[in-house]
C-alpha atoms as a PDB file:
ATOM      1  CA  UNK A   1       0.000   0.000   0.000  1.00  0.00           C
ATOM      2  CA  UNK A   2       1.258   3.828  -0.824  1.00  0.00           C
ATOM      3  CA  UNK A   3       2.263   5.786   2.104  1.00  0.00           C
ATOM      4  CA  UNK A   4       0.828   8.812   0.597  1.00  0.00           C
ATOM      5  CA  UNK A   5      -2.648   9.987  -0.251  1.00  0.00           C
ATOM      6  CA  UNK A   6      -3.258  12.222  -2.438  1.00  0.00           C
ATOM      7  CA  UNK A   7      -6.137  15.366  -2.382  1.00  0.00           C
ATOM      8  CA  UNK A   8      -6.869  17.252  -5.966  1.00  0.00           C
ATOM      9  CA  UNK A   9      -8.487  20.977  -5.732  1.00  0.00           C
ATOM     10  CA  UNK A  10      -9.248  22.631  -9.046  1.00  0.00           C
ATOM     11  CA  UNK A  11     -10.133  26.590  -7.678  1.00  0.00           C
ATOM     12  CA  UNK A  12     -11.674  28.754 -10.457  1.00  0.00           C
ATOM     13  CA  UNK A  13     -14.185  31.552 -11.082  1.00  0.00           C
ATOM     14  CA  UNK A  14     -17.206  30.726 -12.496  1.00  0.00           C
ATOM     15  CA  UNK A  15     -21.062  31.964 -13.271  1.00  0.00           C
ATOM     16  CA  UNK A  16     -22.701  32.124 -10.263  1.00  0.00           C
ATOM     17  CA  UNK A  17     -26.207  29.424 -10.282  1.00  0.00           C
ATOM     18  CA  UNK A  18     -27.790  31.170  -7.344  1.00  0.00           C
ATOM     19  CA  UNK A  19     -26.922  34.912  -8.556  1.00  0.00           C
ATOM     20  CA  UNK A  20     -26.658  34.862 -12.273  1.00  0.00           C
ATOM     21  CA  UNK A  21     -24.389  37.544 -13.868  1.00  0.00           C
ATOM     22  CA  UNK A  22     -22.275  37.644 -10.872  1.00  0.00           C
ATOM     23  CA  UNK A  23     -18.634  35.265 -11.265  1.00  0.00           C
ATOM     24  CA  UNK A  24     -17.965  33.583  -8.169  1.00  0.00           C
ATOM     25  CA  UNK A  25     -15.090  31.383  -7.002  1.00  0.00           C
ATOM     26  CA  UNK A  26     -15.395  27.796  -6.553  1.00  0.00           C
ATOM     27  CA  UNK A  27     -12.685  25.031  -5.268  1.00  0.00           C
ATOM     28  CA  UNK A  28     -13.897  21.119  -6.904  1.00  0.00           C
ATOM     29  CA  UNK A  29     -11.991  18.905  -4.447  1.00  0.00           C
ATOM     30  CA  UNK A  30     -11.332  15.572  -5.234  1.00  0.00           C
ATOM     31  CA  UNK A  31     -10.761  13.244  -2.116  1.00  0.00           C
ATOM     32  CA  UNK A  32      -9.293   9.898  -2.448  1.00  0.00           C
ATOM     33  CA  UNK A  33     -11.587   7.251  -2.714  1.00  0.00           C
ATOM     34  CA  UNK A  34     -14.270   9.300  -3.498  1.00  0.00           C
ATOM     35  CA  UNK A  35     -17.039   8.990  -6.250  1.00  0.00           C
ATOM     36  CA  UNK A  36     -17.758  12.565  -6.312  1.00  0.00           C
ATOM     37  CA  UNK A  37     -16.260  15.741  -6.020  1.00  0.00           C
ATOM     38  CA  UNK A  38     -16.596  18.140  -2.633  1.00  0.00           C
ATOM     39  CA  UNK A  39     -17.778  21.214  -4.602  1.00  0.00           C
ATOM     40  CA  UNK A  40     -17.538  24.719  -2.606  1.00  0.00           C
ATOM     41  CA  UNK A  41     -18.517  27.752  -4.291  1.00  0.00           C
ATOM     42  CA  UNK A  42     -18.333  31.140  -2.735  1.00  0.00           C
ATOM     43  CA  UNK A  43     -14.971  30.359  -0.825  1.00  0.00           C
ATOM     44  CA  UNK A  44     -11.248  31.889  -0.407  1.00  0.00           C
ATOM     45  CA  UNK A  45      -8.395  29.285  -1.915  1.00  0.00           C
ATOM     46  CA  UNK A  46      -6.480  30.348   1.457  1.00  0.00           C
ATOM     47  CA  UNK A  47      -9.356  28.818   3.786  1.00  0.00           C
ATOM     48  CA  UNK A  48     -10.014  25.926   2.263  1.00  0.00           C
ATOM     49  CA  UNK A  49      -5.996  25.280   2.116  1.00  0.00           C
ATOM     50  CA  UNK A  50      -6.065  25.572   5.724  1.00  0.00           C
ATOM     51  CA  UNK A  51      -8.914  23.784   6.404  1.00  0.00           C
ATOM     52  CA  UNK A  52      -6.956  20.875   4.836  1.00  0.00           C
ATOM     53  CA  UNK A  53      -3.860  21.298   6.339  1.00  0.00           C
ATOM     54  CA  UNK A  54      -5.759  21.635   9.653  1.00  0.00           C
ATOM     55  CA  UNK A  55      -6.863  17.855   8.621  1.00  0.00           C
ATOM     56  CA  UNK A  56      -2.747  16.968   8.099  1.00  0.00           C
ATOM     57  CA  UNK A  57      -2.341  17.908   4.585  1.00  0.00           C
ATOM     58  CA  UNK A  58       0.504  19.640   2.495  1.00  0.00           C
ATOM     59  CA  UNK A  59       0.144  21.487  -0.579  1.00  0.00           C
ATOM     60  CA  UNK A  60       2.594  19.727  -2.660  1.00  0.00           C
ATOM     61  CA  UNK A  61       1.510  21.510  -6.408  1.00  0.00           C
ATOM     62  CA  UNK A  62      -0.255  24.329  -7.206  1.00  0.00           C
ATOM     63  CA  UNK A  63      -0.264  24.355 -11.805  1.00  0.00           C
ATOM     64  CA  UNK A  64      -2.614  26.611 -13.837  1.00  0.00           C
ATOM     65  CA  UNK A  65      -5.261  24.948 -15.045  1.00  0.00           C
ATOM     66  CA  UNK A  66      -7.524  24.965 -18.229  1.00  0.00           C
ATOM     67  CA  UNK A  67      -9.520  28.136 -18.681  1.00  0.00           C
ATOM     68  CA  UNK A  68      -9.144  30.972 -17.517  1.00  0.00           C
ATOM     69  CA  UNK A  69      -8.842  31.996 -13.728  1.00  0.00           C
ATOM     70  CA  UNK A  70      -8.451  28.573 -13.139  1.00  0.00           C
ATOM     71  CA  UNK A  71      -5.536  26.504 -10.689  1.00  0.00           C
ATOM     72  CA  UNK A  72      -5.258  23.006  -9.514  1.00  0.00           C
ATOM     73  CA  UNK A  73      -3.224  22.347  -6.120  1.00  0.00           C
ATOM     74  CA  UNK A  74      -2.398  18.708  -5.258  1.00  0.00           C
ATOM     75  CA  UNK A  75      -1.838  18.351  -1.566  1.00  0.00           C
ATOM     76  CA  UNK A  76      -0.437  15.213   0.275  1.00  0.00           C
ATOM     77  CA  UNK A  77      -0.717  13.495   3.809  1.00  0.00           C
ATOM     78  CA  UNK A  78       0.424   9.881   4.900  1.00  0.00           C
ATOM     79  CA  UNK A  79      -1.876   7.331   4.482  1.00  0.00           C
ATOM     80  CA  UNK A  80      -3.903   6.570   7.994  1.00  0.00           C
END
């Protein structure tokens, strides 16, 4: 078995759903083993990174993404 795990974040402005004609920004985290993503709209990429490294992760990679105002971080914490 790994002795990592590994946590995906793609943060990006967006249309807003609830306001329309406003851009918001969103963070679509990826958790392992999960079937869906954590979506969070309306949020700051600095509280949601500490959030998670509250929960024992580090931010290993933060890339632009595709699109535009778009980033993906990969974070990492040892496996449980």
């Amino acid at each position: 078995m790994p002795e990592w795990e590994f946590v995906k974040i793609n943060y990006a402005q967006e249309g807003s759903t609830s306001k329309p004609g406003t851009m918001i920004w969103s963070a679509a985290i990826k958790w392992p083993h999960a079937d869906r993503l954590d979506i969070r709209e309306e949020v700051r990429i600095e509280d949601v990174l500490n959030e998670l490294n509250r929960q024992g992760w580090e931010l290993v990679s933060q890339e632009p993404a595709l699109g535009i105002n778009s980033t993906d971080y990969t974070l990492k914490r040892r496996r449980k």
